[in-house]
N, C-alpha and C. Protein backbone atom coordinates (compact mmCIF):
# COMPACT_ATOMS: atom_id res chain seq x y z
N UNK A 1 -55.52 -62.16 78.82
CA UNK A 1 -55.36 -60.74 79.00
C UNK A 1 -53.95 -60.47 79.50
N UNK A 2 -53.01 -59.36 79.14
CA UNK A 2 -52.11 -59.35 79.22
C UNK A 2 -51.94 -57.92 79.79
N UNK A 3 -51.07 -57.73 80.58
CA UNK A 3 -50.82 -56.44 81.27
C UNK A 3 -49.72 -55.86 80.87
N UNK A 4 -50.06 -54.81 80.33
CA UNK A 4 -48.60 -53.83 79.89
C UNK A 4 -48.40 -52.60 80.82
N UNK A 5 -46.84 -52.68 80.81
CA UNK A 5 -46.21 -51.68 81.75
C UNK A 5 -45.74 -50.95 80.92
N UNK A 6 -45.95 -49.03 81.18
CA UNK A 6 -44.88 -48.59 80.44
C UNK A 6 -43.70 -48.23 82.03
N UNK A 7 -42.56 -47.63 81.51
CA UNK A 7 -41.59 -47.36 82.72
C UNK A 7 -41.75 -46.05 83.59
N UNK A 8 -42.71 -45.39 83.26
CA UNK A 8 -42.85 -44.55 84.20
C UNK A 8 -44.43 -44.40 84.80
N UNK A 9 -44.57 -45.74 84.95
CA UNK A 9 -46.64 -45.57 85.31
C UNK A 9 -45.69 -46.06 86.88
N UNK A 10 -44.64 -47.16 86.92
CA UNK A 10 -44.55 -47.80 88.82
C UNK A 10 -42.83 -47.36 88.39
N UNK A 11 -42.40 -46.06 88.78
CA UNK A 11 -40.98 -45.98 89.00
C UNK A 11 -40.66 -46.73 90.15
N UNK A 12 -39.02 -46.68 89.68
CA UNK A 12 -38.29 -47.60 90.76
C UNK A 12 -38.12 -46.83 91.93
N UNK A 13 -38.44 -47.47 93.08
CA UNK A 13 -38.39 -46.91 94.52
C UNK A 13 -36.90 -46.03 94.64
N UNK A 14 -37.25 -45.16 95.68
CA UNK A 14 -35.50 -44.12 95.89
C UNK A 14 -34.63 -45.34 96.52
N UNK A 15 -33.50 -45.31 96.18
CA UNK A 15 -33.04 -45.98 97.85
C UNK A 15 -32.14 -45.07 98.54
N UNK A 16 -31.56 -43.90 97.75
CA UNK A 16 -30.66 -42.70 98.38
C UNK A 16 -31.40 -41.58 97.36
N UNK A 17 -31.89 -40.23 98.16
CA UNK A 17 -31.62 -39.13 97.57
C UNK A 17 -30.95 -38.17 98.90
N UNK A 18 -30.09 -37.23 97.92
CA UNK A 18 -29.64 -36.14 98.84
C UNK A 18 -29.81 -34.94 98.06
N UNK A 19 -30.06 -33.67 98.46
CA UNK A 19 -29.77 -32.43 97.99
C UNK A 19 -28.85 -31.66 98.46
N UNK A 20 -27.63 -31.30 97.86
CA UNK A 20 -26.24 -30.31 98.62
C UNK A 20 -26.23 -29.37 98.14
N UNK A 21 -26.26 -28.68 99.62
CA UNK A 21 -26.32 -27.12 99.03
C UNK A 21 -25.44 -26.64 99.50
N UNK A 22 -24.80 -25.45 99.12
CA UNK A 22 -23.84 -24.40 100.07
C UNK A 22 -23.72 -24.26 101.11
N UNK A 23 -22.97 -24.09 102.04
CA UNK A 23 -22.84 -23.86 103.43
C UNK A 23 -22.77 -22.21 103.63
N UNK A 24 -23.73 -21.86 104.05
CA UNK A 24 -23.79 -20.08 104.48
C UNK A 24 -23.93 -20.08 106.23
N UNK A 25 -22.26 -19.71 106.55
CA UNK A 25 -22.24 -19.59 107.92
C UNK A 25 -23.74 -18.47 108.50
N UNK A 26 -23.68 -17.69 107.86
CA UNK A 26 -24.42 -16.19 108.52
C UNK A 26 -25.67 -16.25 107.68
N UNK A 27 -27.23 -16.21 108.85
CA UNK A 27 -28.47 -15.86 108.54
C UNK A 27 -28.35 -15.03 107.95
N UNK A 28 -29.70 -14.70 107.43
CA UNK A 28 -30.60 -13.21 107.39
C UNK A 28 -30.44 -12.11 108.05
N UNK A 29 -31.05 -13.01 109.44
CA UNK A 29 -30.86 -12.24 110.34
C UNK A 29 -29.93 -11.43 111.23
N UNK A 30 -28.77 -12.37 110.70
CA UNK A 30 -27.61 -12.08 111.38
C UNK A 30 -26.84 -11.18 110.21
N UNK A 31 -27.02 -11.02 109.10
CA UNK A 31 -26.88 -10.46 108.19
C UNK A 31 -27.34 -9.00 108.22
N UNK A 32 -28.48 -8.92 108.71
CA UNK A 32 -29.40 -7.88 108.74
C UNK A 32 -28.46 -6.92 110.06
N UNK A 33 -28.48 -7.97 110.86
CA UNK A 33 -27.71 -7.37 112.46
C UNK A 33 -26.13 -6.85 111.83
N UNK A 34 -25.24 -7.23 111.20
CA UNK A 34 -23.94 -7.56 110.63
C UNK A 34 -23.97 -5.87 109.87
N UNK A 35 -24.80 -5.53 109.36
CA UNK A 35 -24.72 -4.62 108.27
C UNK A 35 -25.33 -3.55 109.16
N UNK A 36 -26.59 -3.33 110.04
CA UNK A 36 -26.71 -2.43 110.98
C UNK A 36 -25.65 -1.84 111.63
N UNK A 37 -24.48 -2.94 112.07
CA UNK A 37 -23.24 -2.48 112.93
C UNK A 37 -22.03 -1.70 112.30
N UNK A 38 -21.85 -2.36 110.86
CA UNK A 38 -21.15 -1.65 110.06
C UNK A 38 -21.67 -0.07 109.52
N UNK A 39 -22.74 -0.07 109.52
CA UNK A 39 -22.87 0.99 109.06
C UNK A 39 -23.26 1.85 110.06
N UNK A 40 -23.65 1.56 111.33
CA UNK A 40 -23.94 2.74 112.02
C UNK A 40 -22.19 3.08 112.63
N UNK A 41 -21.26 2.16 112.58
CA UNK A 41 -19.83 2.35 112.79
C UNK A 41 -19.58 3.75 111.46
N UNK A 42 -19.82 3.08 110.63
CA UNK A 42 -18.98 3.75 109.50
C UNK A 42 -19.76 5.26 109.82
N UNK A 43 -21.02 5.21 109.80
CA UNK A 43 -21.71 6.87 110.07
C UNK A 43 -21.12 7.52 111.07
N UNK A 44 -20.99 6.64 112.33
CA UNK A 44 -20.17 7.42 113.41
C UNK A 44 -18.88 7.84 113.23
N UNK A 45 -18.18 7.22 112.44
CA UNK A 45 -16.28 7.56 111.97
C UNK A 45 -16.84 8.84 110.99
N UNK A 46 -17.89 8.33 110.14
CA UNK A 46 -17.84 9.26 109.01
C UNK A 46 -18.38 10.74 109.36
N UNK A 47 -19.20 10.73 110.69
CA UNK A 47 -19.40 12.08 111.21
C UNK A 47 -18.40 12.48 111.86
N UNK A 48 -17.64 12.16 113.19
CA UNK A 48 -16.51 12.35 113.60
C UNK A 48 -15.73 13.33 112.43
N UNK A 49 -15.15 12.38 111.26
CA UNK A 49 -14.29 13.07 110.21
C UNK A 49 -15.04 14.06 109.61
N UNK A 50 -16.40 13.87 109.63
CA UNK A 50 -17.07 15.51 108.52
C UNK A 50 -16.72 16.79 109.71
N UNK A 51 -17.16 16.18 111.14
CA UNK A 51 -16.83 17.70 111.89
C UNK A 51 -15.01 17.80 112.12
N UNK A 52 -14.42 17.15 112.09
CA UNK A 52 -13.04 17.31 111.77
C UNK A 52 -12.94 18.17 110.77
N UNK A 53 -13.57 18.41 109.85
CA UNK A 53 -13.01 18.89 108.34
C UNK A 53 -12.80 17.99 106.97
N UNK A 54 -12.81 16.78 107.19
CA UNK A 54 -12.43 16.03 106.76
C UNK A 54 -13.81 15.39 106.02
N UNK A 55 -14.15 15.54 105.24
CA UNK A 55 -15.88 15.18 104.61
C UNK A 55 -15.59 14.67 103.24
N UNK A 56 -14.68 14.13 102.87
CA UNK A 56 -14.47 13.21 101.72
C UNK A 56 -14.53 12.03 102.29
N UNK A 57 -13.97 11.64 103.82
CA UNK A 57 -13.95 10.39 104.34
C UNK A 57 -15.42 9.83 104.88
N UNK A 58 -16.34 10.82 104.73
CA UNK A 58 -17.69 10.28 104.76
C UNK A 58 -18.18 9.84 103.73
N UNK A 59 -18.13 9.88 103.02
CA UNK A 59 -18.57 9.29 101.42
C UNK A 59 -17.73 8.11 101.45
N UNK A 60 -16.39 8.46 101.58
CA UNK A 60 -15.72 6.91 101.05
C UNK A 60 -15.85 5.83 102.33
N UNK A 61 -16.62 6.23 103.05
CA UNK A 61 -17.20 5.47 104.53
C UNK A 61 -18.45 4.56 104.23
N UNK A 62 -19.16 5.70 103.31
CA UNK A 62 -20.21 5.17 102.76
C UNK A 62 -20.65 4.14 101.75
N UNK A 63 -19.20 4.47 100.95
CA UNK A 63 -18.97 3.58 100.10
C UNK A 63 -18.79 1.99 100.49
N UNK A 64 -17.69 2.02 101.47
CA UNK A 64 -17.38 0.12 102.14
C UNK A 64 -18.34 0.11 102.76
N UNK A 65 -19.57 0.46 102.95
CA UNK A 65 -20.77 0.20 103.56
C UNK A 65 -21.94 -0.77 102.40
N UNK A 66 -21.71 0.10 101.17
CA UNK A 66 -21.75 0.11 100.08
C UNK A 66 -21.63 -1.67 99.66
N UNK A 67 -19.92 -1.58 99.54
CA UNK A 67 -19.50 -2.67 98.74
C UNK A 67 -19.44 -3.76 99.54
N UNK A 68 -19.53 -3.76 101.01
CA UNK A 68 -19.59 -4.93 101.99
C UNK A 68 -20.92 -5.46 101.70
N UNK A 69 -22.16 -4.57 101.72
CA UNK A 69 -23.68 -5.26 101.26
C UNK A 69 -23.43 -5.91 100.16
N UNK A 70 -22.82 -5.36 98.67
CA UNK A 70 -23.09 -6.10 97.31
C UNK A 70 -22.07 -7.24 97.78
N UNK A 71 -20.74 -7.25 97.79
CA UNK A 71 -20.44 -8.60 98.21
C UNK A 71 -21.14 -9.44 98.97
N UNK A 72 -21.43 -9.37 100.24
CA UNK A 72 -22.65 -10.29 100.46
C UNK A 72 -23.81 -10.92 100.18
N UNK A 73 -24.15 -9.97 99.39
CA UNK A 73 -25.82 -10.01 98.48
C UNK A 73 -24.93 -10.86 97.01
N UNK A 74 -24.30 -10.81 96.66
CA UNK A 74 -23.65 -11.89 95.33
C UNK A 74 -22.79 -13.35 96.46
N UNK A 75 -22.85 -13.03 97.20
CA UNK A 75 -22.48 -14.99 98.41
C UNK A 75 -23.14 -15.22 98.22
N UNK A 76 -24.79 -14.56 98.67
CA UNK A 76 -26.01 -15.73 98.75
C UNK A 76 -26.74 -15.72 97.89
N UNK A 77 -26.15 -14.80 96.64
CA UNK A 77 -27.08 -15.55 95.41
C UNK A 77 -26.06 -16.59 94.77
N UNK A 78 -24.80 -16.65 95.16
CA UNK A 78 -24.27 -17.64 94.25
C UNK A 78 -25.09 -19.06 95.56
N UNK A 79 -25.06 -18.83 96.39
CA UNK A 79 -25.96 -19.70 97.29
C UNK A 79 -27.12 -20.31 96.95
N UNK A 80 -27.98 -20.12 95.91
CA UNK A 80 -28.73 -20.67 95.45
C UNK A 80 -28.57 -22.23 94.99
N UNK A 81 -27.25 -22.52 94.71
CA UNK A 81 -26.99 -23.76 93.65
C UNK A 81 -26.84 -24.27 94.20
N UNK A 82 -27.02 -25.48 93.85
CA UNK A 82 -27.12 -26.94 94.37
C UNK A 82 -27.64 -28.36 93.53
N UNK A 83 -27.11 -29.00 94.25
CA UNK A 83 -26.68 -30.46 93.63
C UNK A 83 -27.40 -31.78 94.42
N UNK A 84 -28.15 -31.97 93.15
CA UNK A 84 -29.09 -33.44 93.72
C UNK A 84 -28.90 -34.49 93.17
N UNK A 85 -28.63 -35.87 94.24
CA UNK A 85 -28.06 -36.79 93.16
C UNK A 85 -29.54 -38.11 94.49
N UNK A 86 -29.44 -38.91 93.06
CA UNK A 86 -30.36 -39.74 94.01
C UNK A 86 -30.43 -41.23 92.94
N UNK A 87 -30.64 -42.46 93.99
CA UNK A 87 -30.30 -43.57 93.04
C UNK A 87 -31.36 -44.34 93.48
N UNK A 88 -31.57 -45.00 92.45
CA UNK A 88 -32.69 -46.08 92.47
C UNK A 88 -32.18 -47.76 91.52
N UNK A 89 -32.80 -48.35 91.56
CA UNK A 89 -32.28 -50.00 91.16
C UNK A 89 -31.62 -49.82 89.69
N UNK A 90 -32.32 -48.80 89.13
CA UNK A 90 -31.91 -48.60 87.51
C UNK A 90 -31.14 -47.88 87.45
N UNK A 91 -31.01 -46.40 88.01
CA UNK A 91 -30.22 -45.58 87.70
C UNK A 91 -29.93 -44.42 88.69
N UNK A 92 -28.52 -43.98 88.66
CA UNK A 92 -28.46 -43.01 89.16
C UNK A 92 -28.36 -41.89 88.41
N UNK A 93 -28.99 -40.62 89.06
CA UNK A 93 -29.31 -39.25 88.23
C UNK A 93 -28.89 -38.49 89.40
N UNK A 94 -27.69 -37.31 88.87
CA UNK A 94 -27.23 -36.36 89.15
C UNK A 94 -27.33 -34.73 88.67
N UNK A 95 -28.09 -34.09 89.33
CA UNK A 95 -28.52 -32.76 88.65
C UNK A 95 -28.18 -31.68 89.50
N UNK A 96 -27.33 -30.83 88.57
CA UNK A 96 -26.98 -29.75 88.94
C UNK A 96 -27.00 -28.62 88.93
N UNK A 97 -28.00 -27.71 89.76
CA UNK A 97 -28.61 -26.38 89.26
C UNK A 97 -27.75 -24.97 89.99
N UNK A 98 -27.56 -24.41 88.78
CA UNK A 98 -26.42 -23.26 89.32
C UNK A 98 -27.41 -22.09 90.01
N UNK A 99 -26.69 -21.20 90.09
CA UNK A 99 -27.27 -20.13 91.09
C UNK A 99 -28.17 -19.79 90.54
N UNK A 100 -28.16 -19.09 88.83
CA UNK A 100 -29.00 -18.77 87.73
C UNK A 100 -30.21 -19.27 87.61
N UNK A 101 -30.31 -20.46 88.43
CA UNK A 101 -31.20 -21.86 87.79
C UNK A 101 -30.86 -22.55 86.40
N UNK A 102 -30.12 -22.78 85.68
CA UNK A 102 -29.31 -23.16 84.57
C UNK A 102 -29.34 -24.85 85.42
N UNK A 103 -30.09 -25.99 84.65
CA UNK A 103 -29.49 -27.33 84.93
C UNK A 103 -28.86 -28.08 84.03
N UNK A 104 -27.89 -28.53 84.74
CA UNK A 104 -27.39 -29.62 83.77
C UNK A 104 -28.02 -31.17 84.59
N UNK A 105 -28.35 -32.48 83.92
CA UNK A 105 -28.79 -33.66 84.53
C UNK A 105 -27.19 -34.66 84.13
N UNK A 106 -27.16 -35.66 84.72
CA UNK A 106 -26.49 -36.61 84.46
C UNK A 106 -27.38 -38.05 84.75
N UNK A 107 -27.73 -38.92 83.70
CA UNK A 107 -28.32 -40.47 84.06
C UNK A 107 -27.00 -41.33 83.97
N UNK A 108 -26.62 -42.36 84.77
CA UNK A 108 -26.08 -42.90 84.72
C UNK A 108 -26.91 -44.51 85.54
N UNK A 109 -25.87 -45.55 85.30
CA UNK A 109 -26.30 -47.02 85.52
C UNK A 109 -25.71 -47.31 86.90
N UNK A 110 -26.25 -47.55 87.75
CA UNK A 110 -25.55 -47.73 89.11
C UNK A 110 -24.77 -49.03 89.19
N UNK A 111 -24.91 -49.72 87.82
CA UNK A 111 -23.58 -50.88 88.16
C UNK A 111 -22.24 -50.98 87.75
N UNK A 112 -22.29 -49.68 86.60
CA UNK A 112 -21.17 -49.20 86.20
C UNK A 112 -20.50 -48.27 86.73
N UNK A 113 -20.94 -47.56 87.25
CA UNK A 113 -20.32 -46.55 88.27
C UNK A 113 -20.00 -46.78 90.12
N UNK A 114 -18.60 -46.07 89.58
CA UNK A 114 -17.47 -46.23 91.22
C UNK A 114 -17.65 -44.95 91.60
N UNK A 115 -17.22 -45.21 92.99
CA UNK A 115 -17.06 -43.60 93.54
C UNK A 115 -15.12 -43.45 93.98
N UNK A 116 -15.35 -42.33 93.12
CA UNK A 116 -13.71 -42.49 93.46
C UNK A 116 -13.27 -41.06 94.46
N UNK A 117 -12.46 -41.02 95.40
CA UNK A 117 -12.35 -39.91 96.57
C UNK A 117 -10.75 -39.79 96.00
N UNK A 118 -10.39 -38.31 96.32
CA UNK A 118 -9.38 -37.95 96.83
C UNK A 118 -9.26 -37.59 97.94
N UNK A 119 -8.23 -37.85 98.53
CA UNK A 119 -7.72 -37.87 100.13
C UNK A 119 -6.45 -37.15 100.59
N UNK A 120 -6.84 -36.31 101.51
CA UNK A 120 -5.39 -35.93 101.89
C UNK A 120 -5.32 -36.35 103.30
N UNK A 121 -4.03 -36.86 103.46
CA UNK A 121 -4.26 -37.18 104.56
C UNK A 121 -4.19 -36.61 105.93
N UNK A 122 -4.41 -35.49 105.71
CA UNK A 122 -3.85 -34.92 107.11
C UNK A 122 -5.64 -33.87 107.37
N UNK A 123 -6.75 -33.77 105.93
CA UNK A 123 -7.68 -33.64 105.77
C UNK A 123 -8.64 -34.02 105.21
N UNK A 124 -8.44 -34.93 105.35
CA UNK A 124 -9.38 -35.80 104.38
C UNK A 124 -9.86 -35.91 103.44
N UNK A 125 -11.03 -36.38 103.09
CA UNK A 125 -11.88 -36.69 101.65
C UNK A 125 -11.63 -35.02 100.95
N UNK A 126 -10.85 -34.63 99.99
CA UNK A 126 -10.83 -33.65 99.23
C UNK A 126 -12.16 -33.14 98.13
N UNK A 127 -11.85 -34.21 97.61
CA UNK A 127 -12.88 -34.22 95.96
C UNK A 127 -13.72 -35.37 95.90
N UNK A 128 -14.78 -35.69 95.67
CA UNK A 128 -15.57 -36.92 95.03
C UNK A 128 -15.93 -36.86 93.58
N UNK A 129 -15.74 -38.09 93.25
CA UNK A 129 -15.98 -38.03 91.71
C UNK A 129 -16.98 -39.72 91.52
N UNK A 130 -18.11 -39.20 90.57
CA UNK A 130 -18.36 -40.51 90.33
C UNK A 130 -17.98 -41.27 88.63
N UNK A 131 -17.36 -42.53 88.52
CA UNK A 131 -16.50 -42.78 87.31
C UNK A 131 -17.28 -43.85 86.84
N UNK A 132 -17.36 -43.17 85.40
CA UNK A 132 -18.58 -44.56 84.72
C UNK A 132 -17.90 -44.09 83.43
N UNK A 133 -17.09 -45.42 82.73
CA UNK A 133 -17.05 -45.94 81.81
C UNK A 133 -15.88 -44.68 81.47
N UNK A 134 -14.87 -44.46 81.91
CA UNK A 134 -13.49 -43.83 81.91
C UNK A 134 -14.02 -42.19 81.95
N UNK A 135 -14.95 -42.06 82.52
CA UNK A 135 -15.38 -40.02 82.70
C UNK A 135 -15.99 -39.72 84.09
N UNK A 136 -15.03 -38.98 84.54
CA UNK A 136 -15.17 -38.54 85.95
C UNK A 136 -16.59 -37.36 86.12
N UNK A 137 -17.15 -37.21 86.99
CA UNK A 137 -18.00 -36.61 87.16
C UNK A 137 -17.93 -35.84 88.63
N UNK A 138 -17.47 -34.54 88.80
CA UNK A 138 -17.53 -34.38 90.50
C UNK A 138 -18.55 -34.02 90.88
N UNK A 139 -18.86 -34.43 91.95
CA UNK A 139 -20.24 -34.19 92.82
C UNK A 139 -19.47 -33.91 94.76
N UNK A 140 -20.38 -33.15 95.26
CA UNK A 140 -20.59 -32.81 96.39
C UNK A 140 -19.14 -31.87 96.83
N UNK A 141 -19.15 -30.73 95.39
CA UNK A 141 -18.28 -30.12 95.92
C UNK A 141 -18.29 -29.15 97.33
N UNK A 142 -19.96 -28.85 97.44
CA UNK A 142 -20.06 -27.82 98.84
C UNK A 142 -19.72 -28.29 100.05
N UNK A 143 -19.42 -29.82 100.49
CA UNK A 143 -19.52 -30.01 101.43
C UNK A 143 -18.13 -30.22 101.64
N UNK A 144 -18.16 -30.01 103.42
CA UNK A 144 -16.44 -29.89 103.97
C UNK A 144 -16.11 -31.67 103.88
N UNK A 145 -14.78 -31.79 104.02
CA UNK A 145 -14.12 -33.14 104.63
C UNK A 145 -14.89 -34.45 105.21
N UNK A 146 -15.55 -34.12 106.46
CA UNK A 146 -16.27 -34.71 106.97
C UNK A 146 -17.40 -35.38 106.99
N UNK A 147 -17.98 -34.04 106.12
CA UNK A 147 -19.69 -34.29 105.32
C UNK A 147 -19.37 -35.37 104.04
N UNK A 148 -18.36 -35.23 103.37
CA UNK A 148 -17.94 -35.79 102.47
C UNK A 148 -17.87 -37.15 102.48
N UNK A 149 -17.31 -37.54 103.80
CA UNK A 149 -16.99 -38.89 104.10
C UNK A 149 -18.06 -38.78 104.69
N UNK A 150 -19.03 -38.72 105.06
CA UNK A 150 -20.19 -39.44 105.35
C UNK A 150 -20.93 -39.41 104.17
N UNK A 151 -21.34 -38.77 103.44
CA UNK A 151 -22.03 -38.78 101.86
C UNK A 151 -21.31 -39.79 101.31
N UNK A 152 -20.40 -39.54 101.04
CA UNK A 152 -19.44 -41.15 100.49
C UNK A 152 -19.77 -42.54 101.11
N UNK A 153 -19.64 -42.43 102.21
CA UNK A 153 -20.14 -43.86 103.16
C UNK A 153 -21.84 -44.08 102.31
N UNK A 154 -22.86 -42.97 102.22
CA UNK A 154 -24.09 -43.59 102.50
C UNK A 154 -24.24 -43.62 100.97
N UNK A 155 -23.46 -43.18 99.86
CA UNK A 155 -23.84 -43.28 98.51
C UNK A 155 -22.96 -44.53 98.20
N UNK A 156 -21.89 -45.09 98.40
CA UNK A 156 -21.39 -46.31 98.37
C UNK A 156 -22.64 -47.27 98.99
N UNK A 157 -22.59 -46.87 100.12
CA UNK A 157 -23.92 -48.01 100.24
C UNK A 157 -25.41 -48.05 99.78
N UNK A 158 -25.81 -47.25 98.68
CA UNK A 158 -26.77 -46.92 97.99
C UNK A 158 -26.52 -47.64 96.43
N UNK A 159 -24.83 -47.71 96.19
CA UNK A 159 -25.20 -48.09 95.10
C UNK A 159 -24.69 -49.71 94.95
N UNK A 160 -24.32 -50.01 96.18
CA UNK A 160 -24.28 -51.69 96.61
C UNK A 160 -25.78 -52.41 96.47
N UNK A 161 -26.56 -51.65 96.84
CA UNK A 161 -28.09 -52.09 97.07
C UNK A 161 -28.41 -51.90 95.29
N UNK A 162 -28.09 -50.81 95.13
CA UNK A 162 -28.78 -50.57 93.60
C UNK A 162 -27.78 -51.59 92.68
N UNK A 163 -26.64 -52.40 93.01
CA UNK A 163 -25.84 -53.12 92.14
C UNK A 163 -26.55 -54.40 92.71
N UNK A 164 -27.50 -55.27 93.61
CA UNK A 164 -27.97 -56.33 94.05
C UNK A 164 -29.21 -56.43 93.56
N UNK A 165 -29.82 -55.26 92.95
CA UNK A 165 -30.98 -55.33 92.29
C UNK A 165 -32.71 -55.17 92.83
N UNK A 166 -33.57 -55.22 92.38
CA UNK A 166 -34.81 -54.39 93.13
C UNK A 166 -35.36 -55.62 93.79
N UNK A 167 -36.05 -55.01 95.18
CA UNK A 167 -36.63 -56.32 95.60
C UNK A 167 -37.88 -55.68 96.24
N UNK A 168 -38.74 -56.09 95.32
CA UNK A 168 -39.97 -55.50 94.72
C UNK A 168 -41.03 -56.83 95.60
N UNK A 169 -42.08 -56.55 96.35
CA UNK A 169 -42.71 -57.19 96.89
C UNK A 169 -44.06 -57.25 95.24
N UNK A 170 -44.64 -58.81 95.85
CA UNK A 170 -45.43 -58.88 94.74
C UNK A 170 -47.19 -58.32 95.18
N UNK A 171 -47.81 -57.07 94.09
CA UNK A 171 -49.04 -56.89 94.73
C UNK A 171 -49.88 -57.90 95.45
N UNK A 172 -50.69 -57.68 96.21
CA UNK A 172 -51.60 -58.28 97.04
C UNK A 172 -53.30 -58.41 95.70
């Protein structure tokens, strides 16, 4: 009797996943608070100027009240997107879903692929790119300097493990 495997009945264990997302300094909540202040400012200037005489500058008061919300409300929908990359003994897969939800995937072989950094030196890790077989790929553009070089540290050492191969205990 012979036992057949297909490749996706025992996938290969994770040994790194991450999900990167945008960095949004300002809650909801603080959002919510942020836009209360502006606008009860702007109502107070904009009454001031209506009993002045001046009642065109209430409308156009109303307006940067206006266009400060839609700019904010288009930050945190471009905030939606984000980037998941995660490696296992066979392969690494990089997927990237825009704000829209629109994905693109990338499979790649974790023994062919380097991680290559740009560096500045006075700020560090700039750009990451992962390079398989002469085509650059950037990943973890949301994150600052710092985050960078630590994502770099723990995906270098993710794909050292995934270049040494699976070490698969045998069932009981």
């Amino acid at each position: 009797m012979s036992i057949m495997r297909r490749d996706n009945e025992f996938p290969d264990p994770k040994i790194f996943s991450a999900i990167i997302t945008p960095h949004r300094s300002l809650s909801s909540t603080g959002f919510l608070i942020f836009m209360l202040c502006i606008g009860s400012l702007s109502f107070v200037s904009g009454m001031a100027f209506l009993l002045l005489g001046a009642w065109p500058i209430f409308g156009f008061l109303g307006l940067d009240v206006l266009l400060v919300y839609w700019a904010f409300r288009a930050n945190y929908r471009s905030g939606r997107a984000y980037e998941e990359v995660t490696v296992t003994a066979s392969e690494l897969t990089v997927r990237k879903v825009n704000h829209r939800g629109g994905v693109r995937e990338w499979t790649l072989n974790p023994v062919w692929v380097k991680l290559d950094r740009i560096v500045h030196e006075e700020f560090g890790i700039e750009r990451l790119f992962l390079v398989s077989h002469g085509r650059r790929l950037p990943i973890a553009g949301f994150l600052g300097p710092d985050e960078k070089a630590s994502f770099a540290h723990a995906l270098t050492s993710a794909l050292g493990e995934a270049r040494r191969g699976p070490t698969r205990t045998a069932p009981e």
